[in-house]
N, C-alpha and C. Protein backbone atom coordinates (compact mmCIF):
# COMPACT_ATOMS: atom_id res chain seq x y z
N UNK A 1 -14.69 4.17 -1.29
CA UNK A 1 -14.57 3.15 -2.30
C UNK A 1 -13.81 1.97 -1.72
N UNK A 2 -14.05 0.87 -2.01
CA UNK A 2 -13.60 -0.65 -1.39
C UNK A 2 -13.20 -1.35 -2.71
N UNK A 3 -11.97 -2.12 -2.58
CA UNK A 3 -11.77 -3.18 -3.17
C UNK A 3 -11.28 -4.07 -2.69
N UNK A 4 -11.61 -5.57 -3.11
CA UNK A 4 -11.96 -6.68 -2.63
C UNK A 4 -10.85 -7.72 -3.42
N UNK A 5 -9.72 -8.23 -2.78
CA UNK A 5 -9.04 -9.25 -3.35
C UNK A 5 -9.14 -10.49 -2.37
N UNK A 6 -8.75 -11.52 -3.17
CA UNK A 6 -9.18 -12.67 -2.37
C UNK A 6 -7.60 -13.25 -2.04
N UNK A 7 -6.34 -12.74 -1.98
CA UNK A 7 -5.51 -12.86 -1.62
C UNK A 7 -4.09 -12.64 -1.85
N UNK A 8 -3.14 -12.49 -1.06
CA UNK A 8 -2.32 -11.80 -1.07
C UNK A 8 -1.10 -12.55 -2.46
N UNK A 9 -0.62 -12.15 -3.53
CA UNK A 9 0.43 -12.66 -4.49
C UNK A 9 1.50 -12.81 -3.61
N UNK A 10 2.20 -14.00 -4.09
CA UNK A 10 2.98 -14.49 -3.36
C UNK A 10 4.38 -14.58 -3.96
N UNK A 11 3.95 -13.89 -5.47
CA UNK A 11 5.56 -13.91 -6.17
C UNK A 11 5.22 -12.92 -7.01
N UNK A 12 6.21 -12.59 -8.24
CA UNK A 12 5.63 -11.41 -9.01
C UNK A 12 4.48 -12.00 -10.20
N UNK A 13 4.55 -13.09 -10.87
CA UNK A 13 3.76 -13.57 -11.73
C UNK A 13 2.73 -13.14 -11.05
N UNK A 14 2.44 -13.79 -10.07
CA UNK A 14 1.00 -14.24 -9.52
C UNK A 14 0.86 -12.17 -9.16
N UNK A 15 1.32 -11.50 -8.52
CA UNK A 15 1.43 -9.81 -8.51
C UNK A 15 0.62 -9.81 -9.66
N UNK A 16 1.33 -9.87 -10.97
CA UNK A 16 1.21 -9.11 -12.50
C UNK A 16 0.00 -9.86 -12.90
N UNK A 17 -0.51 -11.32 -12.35
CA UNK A 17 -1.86 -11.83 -12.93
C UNK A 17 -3.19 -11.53 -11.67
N UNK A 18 -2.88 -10.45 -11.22
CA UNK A 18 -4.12 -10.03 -10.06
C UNK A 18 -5.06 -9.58 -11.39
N UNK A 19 -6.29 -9.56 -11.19
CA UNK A 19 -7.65 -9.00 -10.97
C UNK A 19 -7.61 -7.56 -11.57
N UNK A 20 -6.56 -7.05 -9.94
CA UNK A 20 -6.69 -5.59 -10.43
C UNK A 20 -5.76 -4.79 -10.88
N UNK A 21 -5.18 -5.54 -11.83
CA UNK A 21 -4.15 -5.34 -12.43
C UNK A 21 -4.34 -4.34 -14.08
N UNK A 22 -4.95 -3.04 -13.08
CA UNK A 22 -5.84 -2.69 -13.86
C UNK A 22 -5.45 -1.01 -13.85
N UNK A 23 -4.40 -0.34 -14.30
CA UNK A 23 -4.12 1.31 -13.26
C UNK A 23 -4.73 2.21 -14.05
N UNK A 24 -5.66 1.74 -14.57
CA UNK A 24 -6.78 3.06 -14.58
C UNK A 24 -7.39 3.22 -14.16
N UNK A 25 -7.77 2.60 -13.08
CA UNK A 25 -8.54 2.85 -11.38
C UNK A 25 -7.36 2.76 -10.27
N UNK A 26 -7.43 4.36 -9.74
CA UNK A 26 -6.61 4.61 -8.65
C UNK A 26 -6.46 3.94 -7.58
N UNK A 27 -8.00 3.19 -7.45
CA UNK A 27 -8.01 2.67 -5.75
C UNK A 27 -6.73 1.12 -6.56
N UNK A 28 -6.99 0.70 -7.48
CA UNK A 28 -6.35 -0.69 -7.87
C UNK A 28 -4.74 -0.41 -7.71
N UNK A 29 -4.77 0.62 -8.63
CA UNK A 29 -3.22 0.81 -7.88
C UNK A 29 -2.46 1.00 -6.57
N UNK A 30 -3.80 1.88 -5.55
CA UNK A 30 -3.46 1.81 -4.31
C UNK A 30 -3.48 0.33 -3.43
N UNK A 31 -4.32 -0.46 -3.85
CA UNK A 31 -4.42 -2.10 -3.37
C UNK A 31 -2.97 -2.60 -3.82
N UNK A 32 -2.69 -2.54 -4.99
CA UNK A 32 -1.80 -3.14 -5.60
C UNK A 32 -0.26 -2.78 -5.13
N UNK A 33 -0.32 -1.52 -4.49
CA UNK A 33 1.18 -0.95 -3.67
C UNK A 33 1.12 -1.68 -2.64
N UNK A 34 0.42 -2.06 -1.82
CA UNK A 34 0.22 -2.88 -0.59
C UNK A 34 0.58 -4.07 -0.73
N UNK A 35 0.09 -5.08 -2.10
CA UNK A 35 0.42 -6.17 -2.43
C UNK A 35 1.94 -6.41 -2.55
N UNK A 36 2.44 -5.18 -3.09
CA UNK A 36 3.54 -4.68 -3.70
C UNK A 36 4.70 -4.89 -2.29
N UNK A 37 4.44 -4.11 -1.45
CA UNK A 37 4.97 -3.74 -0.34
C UNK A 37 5.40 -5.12 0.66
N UNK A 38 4.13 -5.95 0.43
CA UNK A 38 4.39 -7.44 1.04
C UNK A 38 5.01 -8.46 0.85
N UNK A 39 5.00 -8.22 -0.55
CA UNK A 39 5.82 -8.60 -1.40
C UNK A 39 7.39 -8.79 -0.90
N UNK A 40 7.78 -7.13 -0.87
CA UNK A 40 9.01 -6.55 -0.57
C UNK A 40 9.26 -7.83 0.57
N UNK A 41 8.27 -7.82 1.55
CA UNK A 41 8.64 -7.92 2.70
C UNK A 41 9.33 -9.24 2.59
N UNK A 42 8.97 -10.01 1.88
CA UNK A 42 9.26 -11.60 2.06
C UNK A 42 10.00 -11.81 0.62
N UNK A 43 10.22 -10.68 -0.33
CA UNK A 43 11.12 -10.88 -1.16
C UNK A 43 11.55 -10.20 -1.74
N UNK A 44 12.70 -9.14 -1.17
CA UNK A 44 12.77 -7.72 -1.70
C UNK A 44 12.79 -7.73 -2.74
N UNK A 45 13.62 -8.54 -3.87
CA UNK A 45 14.31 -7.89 -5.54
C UNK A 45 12.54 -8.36 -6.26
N UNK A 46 11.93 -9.31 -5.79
CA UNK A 46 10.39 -9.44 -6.33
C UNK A 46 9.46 -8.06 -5.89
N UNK A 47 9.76 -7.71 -5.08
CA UNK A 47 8.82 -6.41 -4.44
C UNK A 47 9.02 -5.17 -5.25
N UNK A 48 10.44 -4.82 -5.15
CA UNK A 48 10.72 -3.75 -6.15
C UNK A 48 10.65 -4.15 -7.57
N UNK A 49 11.05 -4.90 -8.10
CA UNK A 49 10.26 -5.01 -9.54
C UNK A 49 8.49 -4.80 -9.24
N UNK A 50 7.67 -5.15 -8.14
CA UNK A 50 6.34 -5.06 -8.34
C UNK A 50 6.01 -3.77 -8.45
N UNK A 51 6.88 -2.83 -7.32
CA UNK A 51 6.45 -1.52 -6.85
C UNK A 51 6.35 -0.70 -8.29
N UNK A 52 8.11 -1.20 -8.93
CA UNK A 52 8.38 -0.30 -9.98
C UNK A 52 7.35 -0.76 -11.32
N UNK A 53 6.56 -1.32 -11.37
CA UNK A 53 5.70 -1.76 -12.22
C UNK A 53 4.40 -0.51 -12.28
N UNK A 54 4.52 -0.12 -10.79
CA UNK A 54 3.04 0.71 -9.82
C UNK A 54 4.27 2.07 -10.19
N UNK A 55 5.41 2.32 -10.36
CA UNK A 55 6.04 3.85 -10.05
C UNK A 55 5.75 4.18 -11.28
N UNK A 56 6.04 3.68 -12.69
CA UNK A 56 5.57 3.95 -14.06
C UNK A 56 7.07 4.58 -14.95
N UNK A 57 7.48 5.89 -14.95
CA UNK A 57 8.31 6.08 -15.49
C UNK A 57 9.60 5.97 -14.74
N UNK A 58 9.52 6.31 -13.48
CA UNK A 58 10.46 6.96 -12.52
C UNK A 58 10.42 5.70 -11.11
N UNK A 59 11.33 4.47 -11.92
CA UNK A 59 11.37 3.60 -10.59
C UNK A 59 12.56 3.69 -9.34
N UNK A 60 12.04 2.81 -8.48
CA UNK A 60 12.31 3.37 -7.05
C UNK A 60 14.31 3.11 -7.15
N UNK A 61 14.41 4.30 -6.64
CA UNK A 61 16.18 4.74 -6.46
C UNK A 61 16.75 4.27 -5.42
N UNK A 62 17.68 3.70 -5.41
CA UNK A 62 18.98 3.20 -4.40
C UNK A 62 18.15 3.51 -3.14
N UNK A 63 18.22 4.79 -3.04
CA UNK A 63 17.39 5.70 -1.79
C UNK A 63 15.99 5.11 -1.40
N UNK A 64 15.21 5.17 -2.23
CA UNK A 64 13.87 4.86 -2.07
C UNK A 64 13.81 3.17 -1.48
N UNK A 65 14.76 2.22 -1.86
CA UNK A 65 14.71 0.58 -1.64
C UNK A 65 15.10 0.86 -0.07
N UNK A 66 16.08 1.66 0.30
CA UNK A 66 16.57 1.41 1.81
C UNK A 66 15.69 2.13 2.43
N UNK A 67 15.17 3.34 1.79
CA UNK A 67 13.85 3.70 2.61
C UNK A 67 12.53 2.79 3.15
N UNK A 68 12.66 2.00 2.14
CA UNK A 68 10.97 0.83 2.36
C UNK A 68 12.05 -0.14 2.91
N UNK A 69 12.72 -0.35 2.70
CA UNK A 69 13.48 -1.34 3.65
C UNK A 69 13.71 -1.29 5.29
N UNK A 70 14.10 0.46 5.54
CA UNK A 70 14.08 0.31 7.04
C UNK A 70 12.93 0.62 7.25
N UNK A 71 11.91 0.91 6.75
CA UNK A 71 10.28 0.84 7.11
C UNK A 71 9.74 -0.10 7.16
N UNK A 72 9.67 -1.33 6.69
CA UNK A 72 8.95 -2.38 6.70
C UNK A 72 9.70 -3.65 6.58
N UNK A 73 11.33 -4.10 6.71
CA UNK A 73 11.69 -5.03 7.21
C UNK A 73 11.51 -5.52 8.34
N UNK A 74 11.23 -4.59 9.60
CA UNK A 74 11.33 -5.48 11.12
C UNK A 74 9.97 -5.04 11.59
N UNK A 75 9.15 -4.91 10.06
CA UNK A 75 7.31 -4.95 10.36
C UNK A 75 6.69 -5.35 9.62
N UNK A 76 6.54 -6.98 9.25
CA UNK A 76 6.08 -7.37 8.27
C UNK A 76 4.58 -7.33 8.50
N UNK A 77 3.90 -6.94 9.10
CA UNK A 77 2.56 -6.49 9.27
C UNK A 77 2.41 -5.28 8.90
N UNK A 78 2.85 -4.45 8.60
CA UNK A 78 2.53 -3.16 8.23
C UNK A 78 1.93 -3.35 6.78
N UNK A 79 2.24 -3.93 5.75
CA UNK A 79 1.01 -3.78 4.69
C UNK A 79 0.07 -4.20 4.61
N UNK A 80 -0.01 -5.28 6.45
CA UNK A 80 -1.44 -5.41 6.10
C UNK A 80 -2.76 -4.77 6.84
N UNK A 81 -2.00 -3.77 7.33
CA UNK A 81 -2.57 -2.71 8.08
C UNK A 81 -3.61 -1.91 8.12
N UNK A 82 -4.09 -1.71 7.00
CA UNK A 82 -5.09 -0.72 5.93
C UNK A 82 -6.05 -1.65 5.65
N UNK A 83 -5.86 -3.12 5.72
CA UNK A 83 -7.18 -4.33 5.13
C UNK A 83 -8.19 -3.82 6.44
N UNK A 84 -9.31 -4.17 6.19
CA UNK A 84 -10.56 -4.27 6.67
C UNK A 84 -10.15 -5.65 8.23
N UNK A 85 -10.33 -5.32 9.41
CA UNK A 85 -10.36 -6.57 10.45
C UNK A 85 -9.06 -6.20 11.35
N UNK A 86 -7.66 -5.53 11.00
CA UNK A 86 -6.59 -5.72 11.12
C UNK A 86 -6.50 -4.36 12.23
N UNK A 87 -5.96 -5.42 13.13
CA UNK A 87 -6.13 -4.24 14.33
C UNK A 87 -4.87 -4.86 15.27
N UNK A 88 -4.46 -4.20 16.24
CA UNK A 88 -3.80 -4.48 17.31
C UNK A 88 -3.60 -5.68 17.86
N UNK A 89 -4.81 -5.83 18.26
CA UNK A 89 -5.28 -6.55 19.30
C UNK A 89 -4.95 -8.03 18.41
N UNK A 90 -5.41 -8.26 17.51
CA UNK A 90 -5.44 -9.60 16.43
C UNK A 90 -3.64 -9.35 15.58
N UNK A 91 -3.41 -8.47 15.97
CA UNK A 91 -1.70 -9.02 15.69
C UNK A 91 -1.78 -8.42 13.60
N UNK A 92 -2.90 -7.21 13.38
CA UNK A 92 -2.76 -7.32 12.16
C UNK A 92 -3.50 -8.39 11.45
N UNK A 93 -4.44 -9.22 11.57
CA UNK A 93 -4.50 -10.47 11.02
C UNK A 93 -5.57 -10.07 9.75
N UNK A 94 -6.22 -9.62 8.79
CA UNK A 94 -7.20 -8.69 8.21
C UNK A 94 -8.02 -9.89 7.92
N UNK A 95 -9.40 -9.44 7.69
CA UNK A 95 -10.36 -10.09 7.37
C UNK A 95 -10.21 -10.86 5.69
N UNK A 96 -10.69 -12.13 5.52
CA UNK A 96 -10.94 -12.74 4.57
C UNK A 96 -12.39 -12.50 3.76
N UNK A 97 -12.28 -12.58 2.51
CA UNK A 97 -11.54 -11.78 1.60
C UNK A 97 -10.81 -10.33 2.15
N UNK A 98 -9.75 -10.42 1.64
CA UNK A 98 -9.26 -8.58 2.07
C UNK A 98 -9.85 -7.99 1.01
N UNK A 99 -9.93 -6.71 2.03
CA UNK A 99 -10.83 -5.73 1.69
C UNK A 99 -10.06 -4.06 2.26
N UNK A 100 -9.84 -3.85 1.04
CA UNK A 100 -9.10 -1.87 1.17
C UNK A 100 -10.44 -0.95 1.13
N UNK A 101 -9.79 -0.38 2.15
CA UNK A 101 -11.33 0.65 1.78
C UNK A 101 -10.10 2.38 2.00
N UNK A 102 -10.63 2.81 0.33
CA UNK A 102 -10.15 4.26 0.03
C UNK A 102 -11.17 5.67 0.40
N UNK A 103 -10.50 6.64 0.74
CA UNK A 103 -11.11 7.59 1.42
C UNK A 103 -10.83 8.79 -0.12
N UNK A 104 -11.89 9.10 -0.16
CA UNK A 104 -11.57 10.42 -1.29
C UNK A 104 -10.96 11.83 -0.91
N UNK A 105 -10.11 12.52 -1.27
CA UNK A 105 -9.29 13.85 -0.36
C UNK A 105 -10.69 14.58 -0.30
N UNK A 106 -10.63 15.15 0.96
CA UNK A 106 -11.57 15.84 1.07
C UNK A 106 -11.42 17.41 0.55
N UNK A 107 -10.00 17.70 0.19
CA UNK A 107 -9.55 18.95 -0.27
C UNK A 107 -8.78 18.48 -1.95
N UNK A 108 -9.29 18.66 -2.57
CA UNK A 108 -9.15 18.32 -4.04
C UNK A 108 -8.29 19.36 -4.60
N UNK A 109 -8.96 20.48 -4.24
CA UNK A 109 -7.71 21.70 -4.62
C UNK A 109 -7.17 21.98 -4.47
N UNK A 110 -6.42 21.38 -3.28
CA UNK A 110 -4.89 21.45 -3.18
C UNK A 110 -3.91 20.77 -3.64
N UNK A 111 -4.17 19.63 -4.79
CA UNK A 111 -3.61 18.72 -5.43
C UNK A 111 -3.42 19.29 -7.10
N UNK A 112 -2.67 19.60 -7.35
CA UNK A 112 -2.53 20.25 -8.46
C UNK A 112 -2.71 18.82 -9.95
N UNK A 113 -3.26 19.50 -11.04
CA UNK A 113 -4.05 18.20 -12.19
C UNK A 113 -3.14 17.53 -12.53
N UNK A 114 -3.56 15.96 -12.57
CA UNK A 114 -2.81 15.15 -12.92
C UNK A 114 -2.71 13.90 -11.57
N UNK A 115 -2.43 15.00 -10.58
CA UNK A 115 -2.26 14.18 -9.49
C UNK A 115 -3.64 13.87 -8.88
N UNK A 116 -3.25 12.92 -7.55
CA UNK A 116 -4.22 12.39 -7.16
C UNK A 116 -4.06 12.01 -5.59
N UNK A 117 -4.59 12.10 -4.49
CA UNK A 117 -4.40 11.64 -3.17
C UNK A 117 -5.44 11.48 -2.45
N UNK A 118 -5.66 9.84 -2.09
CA UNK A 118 -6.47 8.95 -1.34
C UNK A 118 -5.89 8.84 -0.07
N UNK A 119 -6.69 8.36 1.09
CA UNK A 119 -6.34 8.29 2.49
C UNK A 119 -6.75 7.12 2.36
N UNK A 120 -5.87 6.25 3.85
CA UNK A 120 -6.72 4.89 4.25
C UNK A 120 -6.58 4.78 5.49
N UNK A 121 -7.16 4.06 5.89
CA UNK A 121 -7.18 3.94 7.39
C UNK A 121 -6.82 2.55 8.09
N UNK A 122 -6.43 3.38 9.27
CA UNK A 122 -5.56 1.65 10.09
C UNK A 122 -5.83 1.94 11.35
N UNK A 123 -6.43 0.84 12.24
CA UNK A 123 -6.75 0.43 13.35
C UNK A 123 -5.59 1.37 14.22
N UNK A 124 -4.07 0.67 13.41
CA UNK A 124 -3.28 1.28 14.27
C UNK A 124 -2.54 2.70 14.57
N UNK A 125 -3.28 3.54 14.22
CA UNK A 125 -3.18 4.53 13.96
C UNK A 125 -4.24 5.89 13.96
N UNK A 126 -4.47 7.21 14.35
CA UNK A 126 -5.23 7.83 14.77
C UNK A 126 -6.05 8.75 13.98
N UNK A 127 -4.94 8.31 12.84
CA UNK A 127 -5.86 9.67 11.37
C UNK A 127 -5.01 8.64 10.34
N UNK A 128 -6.07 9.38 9.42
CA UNK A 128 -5.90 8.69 7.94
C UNK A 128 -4.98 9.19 7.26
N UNK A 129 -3.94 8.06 6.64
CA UNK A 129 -2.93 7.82 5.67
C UNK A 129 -2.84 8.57 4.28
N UNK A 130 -2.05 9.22 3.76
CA UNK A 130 -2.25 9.90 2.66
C UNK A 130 -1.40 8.94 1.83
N UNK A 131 -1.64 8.85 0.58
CA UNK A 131 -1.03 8.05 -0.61
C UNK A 131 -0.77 9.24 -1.94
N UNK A 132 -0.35 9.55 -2.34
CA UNK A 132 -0.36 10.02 -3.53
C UNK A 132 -0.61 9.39 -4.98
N UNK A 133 -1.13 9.78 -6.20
CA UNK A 133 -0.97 9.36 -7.20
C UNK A 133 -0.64 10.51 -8.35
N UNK A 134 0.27 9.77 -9.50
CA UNK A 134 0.08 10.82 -10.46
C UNK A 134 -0.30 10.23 -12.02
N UNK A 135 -0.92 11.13 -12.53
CA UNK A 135 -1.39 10.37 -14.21
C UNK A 135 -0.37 10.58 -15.23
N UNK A 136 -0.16 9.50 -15.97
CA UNK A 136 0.15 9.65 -17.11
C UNK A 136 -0.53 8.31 -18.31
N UNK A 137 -1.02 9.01 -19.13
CA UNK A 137 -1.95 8.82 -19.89
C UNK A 137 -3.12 8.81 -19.40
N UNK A 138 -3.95 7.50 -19.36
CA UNK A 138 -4.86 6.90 -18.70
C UNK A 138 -4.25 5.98 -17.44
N UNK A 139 -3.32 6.25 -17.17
CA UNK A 139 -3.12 5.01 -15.68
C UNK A 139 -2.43 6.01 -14.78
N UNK A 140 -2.61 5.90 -13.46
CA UNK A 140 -2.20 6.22 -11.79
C UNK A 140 -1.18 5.31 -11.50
N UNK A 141 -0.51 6.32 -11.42
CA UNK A 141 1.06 5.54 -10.79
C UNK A 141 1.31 6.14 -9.40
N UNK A 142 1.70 5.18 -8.83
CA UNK A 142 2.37 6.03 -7.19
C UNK A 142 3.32 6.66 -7.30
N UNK A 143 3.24 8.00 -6.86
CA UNK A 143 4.23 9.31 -6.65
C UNK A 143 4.64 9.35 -5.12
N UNK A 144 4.03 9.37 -4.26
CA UNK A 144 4.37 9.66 -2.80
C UNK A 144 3.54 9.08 -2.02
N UNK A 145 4.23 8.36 -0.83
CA UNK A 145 3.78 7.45 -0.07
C UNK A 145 4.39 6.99 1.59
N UNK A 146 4.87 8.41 2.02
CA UNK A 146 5.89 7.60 3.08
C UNK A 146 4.78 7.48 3.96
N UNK A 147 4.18 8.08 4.05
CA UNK A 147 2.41 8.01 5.38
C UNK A 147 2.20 6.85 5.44
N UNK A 148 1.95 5.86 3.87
CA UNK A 148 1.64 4.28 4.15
C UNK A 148 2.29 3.76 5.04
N UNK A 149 4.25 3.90 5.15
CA UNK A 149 5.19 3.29 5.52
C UNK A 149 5.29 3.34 7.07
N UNK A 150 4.91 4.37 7.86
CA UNK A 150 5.08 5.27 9.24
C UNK A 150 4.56 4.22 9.91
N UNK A 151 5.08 4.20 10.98
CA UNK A 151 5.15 3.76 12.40
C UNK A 151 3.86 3.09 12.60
N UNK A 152 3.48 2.20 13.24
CA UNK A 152 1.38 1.94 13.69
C UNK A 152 1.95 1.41 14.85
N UNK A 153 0.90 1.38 15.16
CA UNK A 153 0.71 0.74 17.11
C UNK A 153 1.34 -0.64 16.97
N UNK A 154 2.10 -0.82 17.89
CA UNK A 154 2.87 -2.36 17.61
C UNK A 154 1.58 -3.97 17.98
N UNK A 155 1.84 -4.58 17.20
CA UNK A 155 0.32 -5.36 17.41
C UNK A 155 1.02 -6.18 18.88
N UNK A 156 -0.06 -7.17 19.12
CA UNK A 156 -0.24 -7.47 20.54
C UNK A 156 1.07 -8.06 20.82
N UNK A 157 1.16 -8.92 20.02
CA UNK A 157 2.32 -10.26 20.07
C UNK A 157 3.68 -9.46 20.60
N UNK A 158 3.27 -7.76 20.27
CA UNK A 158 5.02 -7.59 20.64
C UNK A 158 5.39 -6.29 21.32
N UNK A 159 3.90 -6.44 22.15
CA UNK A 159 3.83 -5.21 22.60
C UNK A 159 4.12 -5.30 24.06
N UNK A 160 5.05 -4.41 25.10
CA UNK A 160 5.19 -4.67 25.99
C UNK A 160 4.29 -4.47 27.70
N UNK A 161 2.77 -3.65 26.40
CA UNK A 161 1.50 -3.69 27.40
C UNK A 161 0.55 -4.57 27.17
């Protein structure tokens, strides 16, 4: 499954008036953690209000902010890692329109009901990303996610090969 935004929110308004601002489709919420995440990057206290918008009941703890913090402060390319184009070699740069493309678990029964877990994939990296989701009501909220956050191949610009 693919979804298609035509660009990255640049504050939280513009976050909360996306498209797919929509969490009764899982992949939207998984696009929308990414948006979320970039967010962080260039404006933490805007990012975590976005994320915690995507966590639902249970927003992100003291713990959880310094966690995405030492993960993706001194890699502001890492959320854009998973877009369609974004590879090494191009420094991360993803194709216009971005474009997420979600992988369905190939093992369903090991996810107990309610929950939910999509993979994605990144150039920089050798196997596919696990995301978690969990339901309440009709909408998918992110439950677990450190796989998004992990390490990728350092893009060209700063690589010492």
């Amino acid at each position: 499954m693919n979804v298609v935004i035509e660009s990255l929110p640049l504050n939280l308004e513009a976050f909360k008036a996306m498209p797919q601002f929509d969490l009764r489709q899982p992949e939207n919420t998984c696009t929308l953690f990414l948006c979320a995440l970039n967010l962080f990057v260039h404006d933490c206290d805007a990012g975590v209000e976005a994320i915690n918008l995507l966590k639902g009941p249970k927003p992100l703890s003291p713990f959880d902010i310094n966690f995405l913090r030492d993960r993706v402060m001194d890699k502001p390319y890492l959320p854009l890692v998973y877009f369609e184009g974004a590879t090494p070699d191009n420094d991360y740069q993803p194709d216009m329109p971005l474009t997420l493309r979600l992988f369905e678990d190939q093992r369903p029964q090991d996810v107990e009901a309610g929950y939910l877990r999509l993979y994605l994939h990144t150039a920089g990296a050798d196997s596919k990303r696990a995301i978690q989701l969990r339901q309440k009501d009709d909408q998918w909220f992110i439950w677990d996610y450190p796989g998004i956050v992990m390490d990728v191949r350092k893009p060209k610009k700063e690589s010492d090969w």
